[in-house]
Structure formats: structure tokens, C-alpha cells
C-alpha atoms as a PDB file:
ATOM      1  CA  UNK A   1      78.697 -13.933  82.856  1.00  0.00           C
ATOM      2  CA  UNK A   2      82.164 -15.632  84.011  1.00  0.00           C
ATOM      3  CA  UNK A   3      81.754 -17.581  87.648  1.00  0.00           C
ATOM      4  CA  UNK A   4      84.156 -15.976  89.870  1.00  0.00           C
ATOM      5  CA  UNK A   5      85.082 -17.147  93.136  1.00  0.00           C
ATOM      6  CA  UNK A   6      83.309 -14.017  95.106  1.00  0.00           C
ATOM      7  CA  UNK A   7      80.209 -15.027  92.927  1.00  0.00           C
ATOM      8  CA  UNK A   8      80.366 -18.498  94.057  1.00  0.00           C
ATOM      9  CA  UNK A   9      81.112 -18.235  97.330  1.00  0.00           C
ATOM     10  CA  UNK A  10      78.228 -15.415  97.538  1.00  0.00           C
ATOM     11  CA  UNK A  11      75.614 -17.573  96.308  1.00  0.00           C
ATOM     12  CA  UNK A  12      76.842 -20.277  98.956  1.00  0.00           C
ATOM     13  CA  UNK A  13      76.366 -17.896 101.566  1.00  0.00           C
ATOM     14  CA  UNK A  14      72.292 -17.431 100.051  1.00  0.00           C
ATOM     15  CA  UNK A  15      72.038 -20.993 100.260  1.00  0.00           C
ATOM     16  CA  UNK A  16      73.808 -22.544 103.007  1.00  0.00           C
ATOM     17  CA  UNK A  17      72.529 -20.646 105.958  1.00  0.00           C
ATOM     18  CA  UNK A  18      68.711 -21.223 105.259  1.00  0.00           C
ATOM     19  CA  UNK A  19      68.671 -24.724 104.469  1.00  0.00           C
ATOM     20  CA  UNK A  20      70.584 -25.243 107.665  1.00  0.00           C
ATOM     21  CA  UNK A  21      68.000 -23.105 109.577  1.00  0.00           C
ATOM     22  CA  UNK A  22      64.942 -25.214 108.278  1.00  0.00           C
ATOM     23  CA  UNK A  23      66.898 -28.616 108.500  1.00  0.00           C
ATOM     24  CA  UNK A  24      67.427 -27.608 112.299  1.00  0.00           C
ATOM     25  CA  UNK A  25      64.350 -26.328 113.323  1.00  0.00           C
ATOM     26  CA  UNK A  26      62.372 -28.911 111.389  1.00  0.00           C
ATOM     27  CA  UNK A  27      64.236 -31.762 113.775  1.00  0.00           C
ATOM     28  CA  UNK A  28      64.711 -30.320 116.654  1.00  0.00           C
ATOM     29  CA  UNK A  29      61.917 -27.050 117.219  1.00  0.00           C
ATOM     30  CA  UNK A  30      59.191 -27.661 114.812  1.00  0.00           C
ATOM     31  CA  UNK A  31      56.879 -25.694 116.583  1.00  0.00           C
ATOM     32  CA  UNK A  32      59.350 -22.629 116.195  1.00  0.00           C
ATOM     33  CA  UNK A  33      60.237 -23.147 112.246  1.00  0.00           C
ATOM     34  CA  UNK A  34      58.056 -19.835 111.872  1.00  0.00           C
ATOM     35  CA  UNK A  35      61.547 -18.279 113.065  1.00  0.00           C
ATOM     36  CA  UNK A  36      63.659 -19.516 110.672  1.00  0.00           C
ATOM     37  CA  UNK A  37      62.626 -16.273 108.439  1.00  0.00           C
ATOM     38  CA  UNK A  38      63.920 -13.686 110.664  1.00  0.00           C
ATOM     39  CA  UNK A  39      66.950 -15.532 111.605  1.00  0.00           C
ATOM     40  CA  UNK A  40      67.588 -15.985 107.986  1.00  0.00           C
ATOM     41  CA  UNK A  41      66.946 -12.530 107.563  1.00  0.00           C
ATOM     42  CA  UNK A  42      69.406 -11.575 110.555  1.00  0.00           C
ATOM     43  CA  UNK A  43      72.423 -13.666 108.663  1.00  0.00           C
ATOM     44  CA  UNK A  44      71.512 -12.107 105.518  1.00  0.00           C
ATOM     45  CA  UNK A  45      71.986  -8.713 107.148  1.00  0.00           C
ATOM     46  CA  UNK A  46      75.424 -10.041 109.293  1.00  0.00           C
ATOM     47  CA  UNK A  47      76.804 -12.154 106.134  1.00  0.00           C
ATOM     48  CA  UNK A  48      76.274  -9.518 103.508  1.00  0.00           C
ATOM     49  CA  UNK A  49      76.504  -6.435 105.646  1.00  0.00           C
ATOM     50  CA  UNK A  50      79.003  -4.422 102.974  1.00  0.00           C
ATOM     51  CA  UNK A  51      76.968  -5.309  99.832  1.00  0.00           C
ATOM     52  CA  UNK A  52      73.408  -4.043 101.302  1.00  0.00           C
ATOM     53  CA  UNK A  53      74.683  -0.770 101.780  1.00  0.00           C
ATOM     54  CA  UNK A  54      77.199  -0.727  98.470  1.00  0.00           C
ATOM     55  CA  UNK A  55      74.859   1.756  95.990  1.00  0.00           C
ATOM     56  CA  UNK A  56      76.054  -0.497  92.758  1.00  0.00           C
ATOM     57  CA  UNK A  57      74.805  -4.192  94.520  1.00  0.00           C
ATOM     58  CA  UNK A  58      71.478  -2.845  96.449  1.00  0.00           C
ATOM     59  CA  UNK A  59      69.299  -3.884  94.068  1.00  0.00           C
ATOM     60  CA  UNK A  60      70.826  -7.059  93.392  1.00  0.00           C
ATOM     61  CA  UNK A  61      71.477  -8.278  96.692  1.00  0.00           C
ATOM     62  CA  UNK A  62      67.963  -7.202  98.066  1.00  0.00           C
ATOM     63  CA  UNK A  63      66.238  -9.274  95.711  1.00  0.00           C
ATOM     64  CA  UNK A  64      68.400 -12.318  96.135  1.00  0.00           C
ATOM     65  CA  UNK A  65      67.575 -12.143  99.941  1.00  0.00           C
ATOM     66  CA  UNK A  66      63.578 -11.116  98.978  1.00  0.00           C
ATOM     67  CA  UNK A  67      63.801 -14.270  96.967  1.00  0.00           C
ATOM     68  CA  UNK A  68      65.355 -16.470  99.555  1.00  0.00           C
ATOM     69  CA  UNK A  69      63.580 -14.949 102.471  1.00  0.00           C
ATOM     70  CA  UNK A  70      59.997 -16.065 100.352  1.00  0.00           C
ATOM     71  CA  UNK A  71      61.764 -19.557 100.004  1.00  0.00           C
ATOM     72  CA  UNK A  72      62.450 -20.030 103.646  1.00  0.00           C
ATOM     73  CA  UNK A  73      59.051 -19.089 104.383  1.00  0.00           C
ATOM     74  CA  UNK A  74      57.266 -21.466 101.882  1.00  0.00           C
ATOM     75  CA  UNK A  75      59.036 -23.624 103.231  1.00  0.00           C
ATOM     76  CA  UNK A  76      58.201 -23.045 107.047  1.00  0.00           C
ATOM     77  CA  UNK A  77      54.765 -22.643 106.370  1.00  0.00           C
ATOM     78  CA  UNK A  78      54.399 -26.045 104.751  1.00  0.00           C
ATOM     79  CA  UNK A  79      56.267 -27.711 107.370  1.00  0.00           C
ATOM     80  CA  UNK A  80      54.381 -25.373 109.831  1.00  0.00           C
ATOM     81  CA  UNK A  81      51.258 -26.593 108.609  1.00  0.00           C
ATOM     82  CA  UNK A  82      51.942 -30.430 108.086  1.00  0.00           C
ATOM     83  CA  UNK A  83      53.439 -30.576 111.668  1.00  0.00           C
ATOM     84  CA  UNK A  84      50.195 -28.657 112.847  1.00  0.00           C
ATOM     85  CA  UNK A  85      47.930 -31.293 111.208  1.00  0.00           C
ATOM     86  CA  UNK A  86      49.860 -34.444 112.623  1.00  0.00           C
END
């Protein structure tokens, strides 16, 4: 499978926006990260609009996001949890 430039910029676009998201609401809202999910989810559904509804990249693309969307809430819930215990 060749790395194209769409693939790469793609898979920037799974990454960037969520680790931003936590990074954010871990400094500055920590008792809101619990939202970072369904914002994630909300720029997964503005960035990627024309691929979700694209029949041949569906399945694909929803379980990238299903993926990332369990990511981003592993990782709210653990810094959910440790900022609840503190």
C-alpha cells in the first residue's frame, strides 16, 4: 500500500484534532474532558463529511473514527478519573 498525500493528510486529520481536544480540556476544563468525545465526534463528521457518506470508504472511515472515538474516551476517562481522585 503506497502513502499518498490524501492518505497522509487523512490520517493527520484522525490524529490531530483529538489530541488537541484532550491536551485542551485536560489544562484548561478538566472537569469537562468527558466532552472531548462528542466534539471529536462532531469534527470527525465536519472533517470527513464526503467520505462517511462515499459507499466505497464507509466501512473504512467508520472504523477509523470507532477506533479513535474509543481512544479519546480511554483517554478522558483516565484523566476523568485521576482528576476526580486528586
Amino acid at each position: 500500500m503506497e502513502l499518498t498525500p490524501t492518505l497522509i493528510l487523512n490520517l493527520a486529520l484522525l490524529i490531530v484534532p483529538p489530541v488537541v481536544l484532550v491536551l485542551v480540556f485536560r489544562r484548561w476544563l478538566a472537569r469537562h474532558i468527558r466532552w472531548t468525545v462528542a466534539l471529536t465526534a462532531l469534527c470527525d463528521v465536519l472533517l470527513f463529511w464526503d467520505e462517511l457518506f462515499y459507499y466505497e470508504s464507509f466501512g473504512l472511515f467508520a472504523v477509523l473514527i470507532l477506533v479513535q472515538l474509543a481512544a479519546t474516551g480511554a483517554a478522558a476517562f483516565l484523566i476523568y478519573n485521576k482528576q476526580r481522585k486528586d
